[in-house]
N, C-alpha and C. Protein backbone atom coordinates (compact mmCIF):
# COMPACT_ATOMS: atom_id res chain seq x y z
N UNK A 1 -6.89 -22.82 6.48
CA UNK A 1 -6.49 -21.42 6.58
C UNK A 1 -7.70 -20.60 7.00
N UNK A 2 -7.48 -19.59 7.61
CA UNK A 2 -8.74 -18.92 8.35
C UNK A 2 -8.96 -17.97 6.96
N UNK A 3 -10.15 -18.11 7.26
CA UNK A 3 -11.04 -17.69 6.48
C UNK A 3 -10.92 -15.94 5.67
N UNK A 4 -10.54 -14.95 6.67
CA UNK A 4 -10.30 -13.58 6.57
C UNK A 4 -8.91 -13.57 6.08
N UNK A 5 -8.00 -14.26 6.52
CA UNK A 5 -6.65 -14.81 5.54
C UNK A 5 -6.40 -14.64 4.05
N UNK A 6 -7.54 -15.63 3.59
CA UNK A 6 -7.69 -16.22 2.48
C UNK A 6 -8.54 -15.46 1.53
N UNK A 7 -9.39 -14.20 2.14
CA UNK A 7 -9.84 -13.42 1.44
C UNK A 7 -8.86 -12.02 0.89
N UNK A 8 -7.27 -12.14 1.52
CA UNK A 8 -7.09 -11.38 1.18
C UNK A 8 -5.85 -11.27 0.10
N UNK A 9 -6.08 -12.75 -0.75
CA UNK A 9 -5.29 -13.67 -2.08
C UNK A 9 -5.14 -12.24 -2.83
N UNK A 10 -5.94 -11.44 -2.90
CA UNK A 10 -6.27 -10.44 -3.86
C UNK A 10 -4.84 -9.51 -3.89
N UNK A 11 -4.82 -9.14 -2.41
CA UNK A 11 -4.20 -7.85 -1.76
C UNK A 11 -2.67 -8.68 -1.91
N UNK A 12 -2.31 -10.15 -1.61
CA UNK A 12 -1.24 -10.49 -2.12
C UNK A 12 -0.77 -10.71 -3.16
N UNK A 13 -0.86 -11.00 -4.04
CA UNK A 13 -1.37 -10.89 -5.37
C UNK A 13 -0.32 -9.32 -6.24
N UNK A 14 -1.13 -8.16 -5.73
CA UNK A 14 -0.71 -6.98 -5.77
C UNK A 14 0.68 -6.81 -5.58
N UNK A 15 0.70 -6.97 -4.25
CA UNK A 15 1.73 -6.84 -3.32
C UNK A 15 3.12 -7.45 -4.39
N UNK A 16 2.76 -8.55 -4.77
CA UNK A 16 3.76 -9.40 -5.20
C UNK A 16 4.15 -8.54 -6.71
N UNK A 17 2.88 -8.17 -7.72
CA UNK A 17 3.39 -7.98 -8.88
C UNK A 17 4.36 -6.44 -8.33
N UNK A 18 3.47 -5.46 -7.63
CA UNK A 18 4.39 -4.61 -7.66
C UNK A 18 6.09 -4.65 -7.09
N UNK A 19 5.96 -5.68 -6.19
CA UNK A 19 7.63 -6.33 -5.59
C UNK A 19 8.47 -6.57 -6.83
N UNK A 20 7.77 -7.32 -7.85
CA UNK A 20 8.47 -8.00 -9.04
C UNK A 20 8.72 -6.67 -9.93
N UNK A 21 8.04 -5.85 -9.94
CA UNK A 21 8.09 -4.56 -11.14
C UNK A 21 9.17 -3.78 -10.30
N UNK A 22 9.82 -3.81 -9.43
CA UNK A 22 10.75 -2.66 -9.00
C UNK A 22 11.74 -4.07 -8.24
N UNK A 23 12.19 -5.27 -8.38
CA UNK A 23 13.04 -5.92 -8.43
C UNK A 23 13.03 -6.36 -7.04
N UNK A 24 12.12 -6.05 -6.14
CA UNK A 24 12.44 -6.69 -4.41
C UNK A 24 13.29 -5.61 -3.96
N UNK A 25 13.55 -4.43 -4.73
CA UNK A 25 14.23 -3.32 -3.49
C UNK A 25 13.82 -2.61 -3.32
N UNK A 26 14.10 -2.61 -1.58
CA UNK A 26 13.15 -1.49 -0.79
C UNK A 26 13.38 -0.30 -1.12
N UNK A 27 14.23 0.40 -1.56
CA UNK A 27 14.61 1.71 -2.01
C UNK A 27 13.51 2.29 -3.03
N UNK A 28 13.63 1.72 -3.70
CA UNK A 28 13.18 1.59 -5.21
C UNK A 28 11.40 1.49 -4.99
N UNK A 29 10.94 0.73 -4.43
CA UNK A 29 9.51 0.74 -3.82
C UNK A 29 9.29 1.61 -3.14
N UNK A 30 10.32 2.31 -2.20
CA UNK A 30 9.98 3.46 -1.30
C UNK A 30 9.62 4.71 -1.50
N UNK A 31 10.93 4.71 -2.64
CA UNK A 31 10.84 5.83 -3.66
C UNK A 31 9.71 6.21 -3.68
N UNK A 32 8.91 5.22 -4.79
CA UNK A 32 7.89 5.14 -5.87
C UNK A 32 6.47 5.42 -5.05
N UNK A 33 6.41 4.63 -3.36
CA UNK A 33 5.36 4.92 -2.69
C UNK A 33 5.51 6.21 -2.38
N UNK A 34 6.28 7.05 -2.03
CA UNK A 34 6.27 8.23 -1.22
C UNK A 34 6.08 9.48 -2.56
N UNK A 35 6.41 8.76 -4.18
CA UNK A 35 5.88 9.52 -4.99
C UNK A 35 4.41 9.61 -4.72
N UNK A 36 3.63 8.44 -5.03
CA UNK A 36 2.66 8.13 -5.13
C UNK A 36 1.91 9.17 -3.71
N UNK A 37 2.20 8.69 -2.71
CA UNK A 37 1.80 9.64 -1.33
C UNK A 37 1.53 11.00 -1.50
N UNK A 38 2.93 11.36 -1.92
CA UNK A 38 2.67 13.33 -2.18
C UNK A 38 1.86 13.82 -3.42
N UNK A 39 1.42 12.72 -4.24
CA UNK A 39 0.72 13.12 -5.23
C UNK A 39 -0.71 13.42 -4.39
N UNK A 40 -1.23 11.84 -4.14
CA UNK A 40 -2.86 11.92 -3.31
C UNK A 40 -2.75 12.52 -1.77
N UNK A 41 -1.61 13.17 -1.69
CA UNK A 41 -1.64 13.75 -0.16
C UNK A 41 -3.21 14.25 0.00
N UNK A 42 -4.18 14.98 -0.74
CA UNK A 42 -5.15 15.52 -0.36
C UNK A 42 -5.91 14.59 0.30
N UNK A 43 -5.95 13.20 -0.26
CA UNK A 43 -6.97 12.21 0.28
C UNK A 43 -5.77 11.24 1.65
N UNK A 44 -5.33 11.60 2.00
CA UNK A 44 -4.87 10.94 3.08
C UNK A 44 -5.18 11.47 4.21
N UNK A 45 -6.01 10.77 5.07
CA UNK A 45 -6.43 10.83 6.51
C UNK A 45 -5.39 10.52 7.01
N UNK A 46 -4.64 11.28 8.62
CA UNK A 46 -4.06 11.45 9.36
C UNK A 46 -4.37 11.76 10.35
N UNK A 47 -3.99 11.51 11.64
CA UNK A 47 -3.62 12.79 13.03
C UNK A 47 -5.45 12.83 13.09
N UNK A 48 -5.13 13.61 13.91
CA UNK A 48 -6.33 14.68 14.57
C UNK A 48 -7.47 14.73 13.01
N UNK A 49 -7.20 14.83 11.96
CA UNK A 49 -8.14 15.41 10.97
C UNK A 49 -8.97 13.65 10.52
N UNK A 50 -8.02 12.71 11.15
CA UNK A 50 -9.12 11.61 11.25
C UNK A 50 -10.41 11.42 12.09
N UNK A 51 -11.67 11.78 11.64
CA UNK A 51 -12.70 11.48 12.51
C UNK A 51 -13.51 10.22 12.42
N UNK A 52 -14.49 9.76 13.17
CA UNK A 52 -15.01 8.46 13.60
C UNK A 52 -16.35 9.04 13.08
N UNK A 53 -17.59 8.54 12.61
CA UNK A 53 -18.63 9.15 12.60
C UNK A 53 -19.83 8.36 12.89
């Protein structure tokens, strides 16, 4: 398995418990992300207000 793959056991891992805590439905995960979103809206880079430095 390539190497950058396999470093990212971590990030699947995640992925999976939070799938299992809201049952595998997309609704229900969507929900919960787009809570999560409008909470930290301040720290989300977007659009034009993304810069390179």
């Amino acid at each position: 398995m390539n190497k950058d793959i396999e470093g990212i056991d971590w990030l699947r891992e995640i992925r999976k418990k939070m799938a299992d805590k809201y049952h595998n439905d997309p609704k229900i995960m969507g929900d919960y992300y787009r809570r999560i979103q409008k909470q930290y809206q301040h720290r989300i880079i977007s659009g034009s207000s993304a810069h390179i430095r």
